[in-house]
Protein backbone atom coordinates (compact mmCIF):
# COMPACT_ATOMS: atom_id res chain seq x y z
CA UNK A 1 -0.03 -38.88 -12.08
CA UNK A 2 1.95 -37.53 -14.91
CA UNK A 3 -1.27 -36.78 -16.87
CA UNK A 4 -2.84 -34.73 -13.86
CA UNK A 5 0.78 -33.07 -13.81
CA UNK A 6 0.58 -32.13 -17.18
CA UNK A 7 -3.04 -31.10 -17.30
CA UNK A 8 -1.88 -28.52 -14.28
CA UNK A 9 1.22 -27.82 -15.59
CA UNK A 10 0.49 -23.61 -16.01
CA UNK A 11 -0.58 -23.43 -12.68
CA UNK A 12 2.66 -25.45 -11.36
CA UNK A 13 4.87 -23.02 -13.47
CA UNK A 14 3.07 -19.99 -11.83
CA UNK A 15 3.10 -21.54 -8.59
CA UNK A 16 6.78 -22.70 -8.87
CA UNK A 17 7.50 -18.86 -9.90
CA UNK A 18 5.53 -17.35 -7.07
CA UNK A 19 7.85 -19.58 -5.13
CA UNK A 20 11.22 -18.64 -6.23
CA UNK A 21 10.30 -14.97 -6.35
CA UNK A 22 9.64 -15.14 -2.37
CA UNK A 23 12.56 -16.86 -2.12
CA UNK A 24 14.59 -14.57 -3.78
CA UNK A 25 12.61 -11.80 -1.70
CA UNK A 26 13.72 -13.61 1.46
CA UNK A 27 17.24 -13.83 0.17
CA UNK A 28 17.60 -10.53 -0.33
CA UNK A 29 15.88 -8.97 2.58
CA UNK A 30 18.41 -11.10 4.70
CA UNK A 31 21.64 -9.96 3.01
CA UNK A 32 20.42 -6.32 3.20
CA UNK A 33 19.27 -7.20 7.13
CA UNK A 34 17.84 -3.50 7.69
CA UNK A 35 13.85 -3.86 7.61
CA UNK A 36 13.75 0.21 6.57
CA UNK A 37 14.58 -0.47 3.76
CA UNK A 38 13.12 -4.30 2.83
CA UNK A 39 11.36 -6.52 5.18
CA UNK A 40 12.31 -10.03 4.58
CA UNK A 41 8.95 -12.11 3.43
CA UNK A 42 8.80 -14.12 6.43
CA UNK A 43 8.58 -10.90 9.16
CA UNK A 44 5.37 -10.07 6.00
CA UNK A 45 3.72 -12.77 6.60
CA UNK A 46 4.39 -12.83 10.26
CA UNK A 47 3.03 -8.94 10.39
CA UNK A 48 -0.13 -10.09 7.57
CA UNK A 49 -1.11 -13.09 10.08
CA UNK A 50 -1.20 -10.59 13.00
CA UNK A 51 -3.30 -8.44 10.92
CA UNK A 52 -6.05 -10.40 9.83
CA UNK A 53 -6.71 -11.41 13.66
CA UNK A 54 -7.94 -7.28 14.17
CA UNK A 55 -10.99 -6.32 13.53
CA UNK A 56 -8.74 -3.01 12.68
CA UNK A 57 -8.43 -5.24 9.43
CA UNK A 58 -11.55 -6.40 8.54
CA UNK A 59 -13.05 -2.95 8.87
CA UNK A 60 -10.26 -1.48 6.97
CA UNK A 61 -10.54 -4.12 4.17
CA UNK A 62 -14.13 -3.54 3.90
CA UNK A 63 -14.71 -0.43 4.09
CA UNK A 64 -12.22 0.25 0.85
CA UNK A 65 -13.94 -2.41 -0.65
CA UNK A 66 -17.20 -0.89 -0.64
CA UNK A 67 -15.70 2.51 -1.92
CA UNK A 68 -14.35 0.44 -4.42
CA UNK A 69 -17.75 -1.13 -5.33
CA UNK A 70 -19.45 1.89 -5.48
CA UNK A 71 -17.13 3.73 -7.87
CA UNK A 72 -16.85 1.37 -10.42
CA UNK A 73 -20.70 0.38 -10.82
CA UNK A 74 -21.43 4.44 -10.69
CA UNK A 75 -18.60 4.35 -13.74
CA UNK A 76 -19.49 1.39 -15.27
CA UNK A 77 -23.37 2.29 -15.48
CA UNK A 78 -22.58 5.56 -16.77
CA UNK A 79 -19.57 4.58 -19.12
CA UNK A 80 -22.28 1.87 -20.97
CA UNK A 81 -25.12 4.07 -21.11
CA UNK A 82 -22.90 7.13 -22.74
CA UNK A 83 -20.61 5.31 -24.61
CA UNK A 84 -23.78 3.49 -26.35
CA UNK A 85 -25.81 6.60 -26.58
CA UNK A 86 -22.81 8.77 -28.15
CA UNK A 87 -22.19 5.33 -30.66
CA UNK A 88 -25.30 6.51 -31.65
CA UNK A 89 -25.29 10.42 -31.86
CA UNK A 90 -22.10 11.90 -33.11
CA UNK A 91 -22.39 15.50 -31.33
CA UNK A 92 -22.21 13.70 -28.05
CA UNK A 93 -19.43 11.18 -28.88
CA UNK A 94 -17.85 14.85 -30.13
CA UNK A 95 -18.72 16.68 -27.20
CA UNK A 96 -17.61 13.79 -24.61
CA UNK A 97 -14.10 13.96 -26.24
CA UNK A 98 -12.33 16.39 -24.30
CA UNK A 99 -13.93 15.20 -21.15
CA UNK A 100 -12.71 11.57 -21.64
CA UNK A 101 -9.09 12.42 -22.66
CA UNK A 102 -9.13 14.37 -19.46
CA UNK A 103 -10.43 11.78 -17.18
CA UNK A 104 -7.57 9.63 -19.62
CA UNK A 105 -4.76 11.38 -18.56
CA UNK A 106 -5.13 13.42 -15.49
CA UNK A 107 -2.58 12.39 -12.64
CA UNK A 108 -4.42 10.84 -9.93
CA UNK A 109 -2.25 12.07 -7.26
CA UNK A 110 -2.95 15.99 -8.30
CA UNK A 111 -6.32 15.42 -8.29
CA UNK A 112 -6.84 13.58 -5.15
CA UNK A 113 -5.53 16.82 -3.27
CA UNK A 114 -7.76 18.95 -5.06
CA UNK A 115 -11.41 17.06 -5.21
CA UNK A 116 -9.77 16.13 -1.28
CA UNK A 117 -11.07 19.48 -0.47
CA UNK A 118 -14.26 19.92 -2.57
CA UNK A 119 -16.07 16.30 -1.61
CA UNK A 120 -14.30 14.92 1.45
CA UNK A 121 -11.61 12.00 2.39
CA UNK A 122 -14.56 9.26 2.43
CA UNK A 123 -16.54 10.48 -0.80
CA UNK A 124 -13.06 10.84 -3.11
CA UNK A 125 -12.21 7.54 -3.41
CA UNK A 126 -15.05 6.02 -5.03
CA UNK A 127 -14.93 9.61 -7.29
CA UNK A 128 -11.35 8.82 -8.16
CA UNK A 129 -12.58 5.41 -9.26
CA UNK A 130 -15.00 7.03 -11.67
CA UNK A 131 -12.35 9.02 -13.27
CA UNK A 132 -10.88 6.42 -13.89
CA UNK A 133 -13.22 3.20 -14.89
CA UNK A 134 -15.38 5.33 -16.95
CA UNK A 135 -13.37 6.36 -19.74
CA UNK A 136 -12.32 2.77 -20.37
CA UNK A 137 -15.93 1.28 -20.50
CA UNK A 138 -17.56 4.49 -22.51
CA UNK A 139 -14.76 3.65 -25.18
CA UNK A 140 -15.78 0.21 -25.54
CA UNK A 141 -19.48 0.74 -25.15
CA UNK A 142 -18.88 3.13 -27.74
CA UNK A 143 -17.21 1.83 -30.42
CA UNK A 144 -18.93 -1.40 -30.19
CA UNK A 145 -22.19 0.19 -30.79
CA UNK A 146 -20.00 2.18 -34.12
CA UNK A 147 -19.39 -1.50 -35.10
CA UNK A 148 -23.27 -2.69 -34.64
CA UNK A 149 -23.86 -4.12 -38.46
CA UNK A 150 -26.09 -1.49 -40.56
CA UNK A 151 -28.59 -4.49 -41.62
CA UNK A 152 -29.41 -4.27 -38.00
CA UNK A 153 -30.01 -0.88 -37.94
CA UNK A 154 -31.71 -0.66 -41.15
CA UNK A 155 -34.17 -3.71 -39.81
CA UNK A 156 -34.96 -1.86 -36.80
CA UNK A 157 -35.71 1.67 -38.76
CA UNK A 158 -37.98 0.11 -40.82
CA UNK A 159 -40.04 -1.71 -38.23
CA UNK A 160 -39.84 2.33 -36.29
CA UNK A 161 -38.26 1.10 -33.27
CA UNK A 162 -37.57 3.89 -30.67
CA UNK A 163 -33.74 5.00 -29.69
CA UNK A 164 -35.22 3.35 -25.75
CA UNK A 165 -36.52 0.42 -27.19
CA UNK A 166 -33.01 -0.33 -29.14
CA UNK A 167 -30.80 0.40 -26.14
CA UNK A 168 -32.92 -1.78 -23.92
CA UNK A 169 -33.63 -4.91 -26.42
CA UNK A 170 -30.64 -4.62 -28.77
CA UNK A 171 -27.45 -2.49 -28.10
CA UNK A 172 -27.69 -3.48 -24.29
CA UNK A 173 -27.71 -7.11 -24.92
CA UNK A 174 -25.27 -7.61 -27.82
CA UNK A 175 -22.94 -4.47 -26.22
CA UNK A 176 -23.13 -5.89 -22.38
CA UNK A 177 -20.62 -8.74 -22.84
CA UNK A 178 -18.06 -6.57 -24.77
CA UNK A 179 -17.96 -4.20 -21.68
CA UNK A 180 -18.23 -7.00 -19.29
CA UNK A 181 -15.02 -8.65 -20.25
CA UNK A 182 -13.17 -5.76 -18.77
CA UNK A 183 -14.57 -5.74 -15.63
CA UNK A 184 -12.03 -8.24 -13.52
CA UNK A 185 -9.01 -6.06 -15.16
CA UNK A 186 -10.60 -2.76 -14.29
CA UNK A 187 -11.49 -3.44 -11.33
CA UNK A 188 -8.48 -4.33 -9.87
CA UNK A 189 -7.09 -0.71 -11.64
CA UNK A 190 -9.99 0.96 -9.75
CA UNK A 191 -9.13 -1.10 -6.62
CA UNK A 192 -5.40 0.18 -6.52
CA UNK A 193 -6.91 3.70 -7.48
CA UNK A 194 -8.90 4.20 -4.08
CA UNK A 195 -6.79 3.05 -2.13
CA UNK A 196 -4.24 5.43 -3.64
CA UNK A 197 -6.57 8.39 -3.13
CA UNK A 198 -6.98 6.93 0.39
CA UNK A 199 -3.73 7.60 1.44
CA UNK A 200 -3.42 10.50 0.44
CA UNK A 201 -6.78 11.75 1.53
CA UNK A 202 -6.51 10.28 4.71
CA UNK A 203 -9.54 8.56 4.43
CA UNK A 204 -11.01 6.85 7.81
CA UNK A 205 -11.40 3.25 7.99
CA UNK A 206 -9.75 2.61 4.89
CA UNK A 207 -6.35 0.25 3.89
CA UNK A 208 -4.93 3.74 2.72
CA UNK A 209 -4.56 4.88 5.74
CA UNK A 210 -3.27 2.10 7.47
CA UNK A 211 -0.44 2.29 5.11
CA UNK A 212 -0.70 5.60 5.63
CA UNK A 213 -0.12 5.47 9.41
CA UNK A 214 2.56 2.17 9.31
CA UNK A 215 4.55 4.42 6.64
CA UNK A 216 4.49 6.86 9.55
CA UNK A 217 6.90 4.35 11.54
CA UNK A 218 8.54 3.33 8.94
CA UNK A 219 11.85 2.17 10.47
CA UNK A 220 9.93 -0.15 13.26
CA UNK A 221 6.97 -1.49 11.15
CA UNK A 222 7.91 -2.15 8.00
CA UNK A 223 6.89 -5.64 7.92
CA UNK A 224 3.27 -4.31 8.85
CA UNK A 225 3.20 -1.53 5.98
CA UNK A 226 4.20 -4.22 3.39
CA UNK A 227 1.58 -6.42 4.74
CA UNK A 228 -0.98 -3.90 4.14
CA UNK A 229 0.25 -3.81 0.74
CA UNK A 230 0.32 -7.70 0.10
CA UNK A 231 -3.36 -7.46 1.64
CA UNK A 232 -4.01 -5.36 -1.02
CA UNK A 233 -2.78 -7.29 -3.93
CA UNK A 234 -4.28 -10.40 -2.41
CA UNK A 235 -7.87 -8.83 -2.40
CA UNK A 236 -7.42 -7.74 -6.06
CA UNK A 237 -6.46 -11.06 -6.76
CA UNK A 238 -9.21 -12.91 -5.42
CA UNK A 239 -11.73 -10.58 -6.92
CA UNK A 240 -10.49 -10.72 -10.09
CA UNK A 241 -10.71 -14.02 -10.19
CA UNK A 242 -14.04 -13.90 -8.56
CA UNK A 243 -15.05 -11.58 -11.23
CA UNK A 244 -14.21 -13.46 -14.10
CA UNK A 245 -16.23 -16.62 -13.17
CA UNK A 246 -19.06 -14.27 -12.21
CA UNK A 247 -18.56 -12.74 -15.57
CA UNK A 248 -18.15 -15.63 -17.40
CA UNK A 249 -21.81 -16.91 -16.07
CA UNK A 250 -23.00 -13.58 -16.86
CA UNK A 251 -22.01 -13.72 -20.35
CA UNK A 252 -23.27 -17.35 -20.85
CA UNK A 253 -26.80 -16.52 -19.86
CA UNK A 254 -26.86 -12.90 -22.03
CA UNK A 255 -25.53 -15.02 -24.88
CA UNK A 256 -28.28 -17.45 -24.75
CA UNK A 257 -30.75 -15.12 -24.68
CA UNK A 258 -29.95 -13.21 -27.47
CA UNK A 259 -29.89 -16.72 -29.63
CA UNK A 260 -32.85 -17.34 -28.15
C-alpha cells in the first residue's frame, strides 16, 4: 500500500489541492452568501450536472470545439510550412516579421469587434485562433530549421536535393516533433481564444454565448454562468491531456522512422 501511495504521490498532492481549493471556494461563497457576486461550488456543480443533461450543451460544446479544431490545424499547417520555409530563405523570415509581432501582440478583444464585421460571428473564432496559434508554431518551425546542423545541409547540396524534396524527407521529419510538443499547451490557449471571440461575437451555438446569455441574468444564474466556465476548463483539460498521449505516440513513430 505505501509503495502504490508513494508511486502516486504527485497525483495525490494535486488531487488533495484541487480539494482544498473547492473547499475554500465553498467556504467563501457561503460567508459572502450573495450568488452575484460568487456562487458557492456546490450550486456549480448542481447548475454543471443540469447542463450536461441538454442537448443545449452538447451542441454548444461541440460546435466550439470544432471552431477550435479548425483554427488551430489551419495555424498549425501554415505556422510549420512558413516557419520552415523562412528558416530557409532569409527575405521571408524578414518579411514575415512585422506580420508575426502583430499577430504577437494584438489585443484579441479589439480585434474580435473588428474582423466581427468583415467575416461573421461563426467564421471569427476559428480566425482568432489563427492569430493566435500561428505565430507560436512559425517561431519554432523556424528557428529549428536555423538550428538544422550545416553537415546536413552540405550532404544534401552535394547530392542536389530540391528545396521540396528537403522539406518533405528532412526538415518535416526532424522539425515535426519540435512543433508537436506545443500542441496540448496551445491548444488549450486557442481553446480559451474562441470562445473569447465567441462571446463577444455572439456566435450561435457556441459556449460563448451561453456565457454570454447566463451573464445576461447575472444576479439569478450565476451558478449556471460559472458552470459554463468550469465546462470550459474541463474540456481544455481533457484535451490536453488527450493531446499529449496522442502526441507522445506521434512522436514515437516519427522518431523511429527517422532512425530507421
Amino acid at each position: 500500500m505505501k509503495e502504490v501511495l508513494y508511486k502516486n504521490r504527485y497525483w495525490l498532492i494535486a488531487v488533495a489541492a484541487a480539494l482544498v481549493f473547492f473547499g475554500i471556494w465553498e467556504l467563501v461563497a457561503r460567508l459572502i452568501g450573495i450568488d452575484a457576486i460568487l456562487p458557492t461550488f456546490t450550486s456549480t456543480v448542481a447548475a454543471l450536472v443540469g447542463l450536461l443533461g441538454t442537448g443545449t450543451f452538447w451542441g454548444a460544446a461541440g460546435a466550439t470545439l470544432l471552431r477550435a479544431v479548425i483554427g488551430f490545424v489551419i495555424a498549425f499547417a501554415l505556422g510549420l510550412v512558413v516557419g520552415i520555409t523562412a528558416g530557409k530563405y532569409k527575405a521571408l523570415a524578414a518579411a514575415m516579421k512585422p506580420l508575426n509581432a502583430f499577430m504577437r501582440t494584438v489585443p484579441v478583444a479589439a480585434v474580435t469587434l473588428l474582423f466581427a464585421i468583415w467575416v461573421g460571428s461563426n467564421v471569427l473564432p476559428s480566425l482568432i485562433g489563427v492569430l493566435l496559434v500561428f505565430p507560436v508554431i512559425y517561431e519554432q518551425a523556424r528557428s529549428a530549421t536555423e538550428n538544422i546542423p550545416r553537415e546536413c545541409e552540405e550532404v544534401m547540396a552535394e547530392c542536389g536535393a530540391s528545396f521540396p524534396y528537403r522539406f518533405r524527407r528532412v526538415y518535416l521529419p526532424m522539425i515535426l516533433p519540435q512543433a508537436l510538443s506545443s500542441v496540448s499547451s496551445t491548444f488549450g490557449m486557442n481553446l480559451k481564444a474562441v470562445i473569447t471571440a465567441e462571446t463577444l461575437a455572439y456566435s450561435l451555438h457556441s459556449i460563448g454565448i451561453q456565457i454570454y446569455y447566463a451573464k445576461q441574468d447575472f444576479v439569478f444564474e450565476a451558478p449556471k454562468l460559472m458552470a459554463w466556465v468550469v465546462a470550459a476548463v474541463i474540456i481544455a483539460v481533457l484535451l490536453e491531456a488527450g493531446l499529449k498521449a496522442i502526441v507522445g505516440l506521434i512522436t514515437s513513430a516519427l522518431s523511429r522512422t527517422v532512425t530507421a
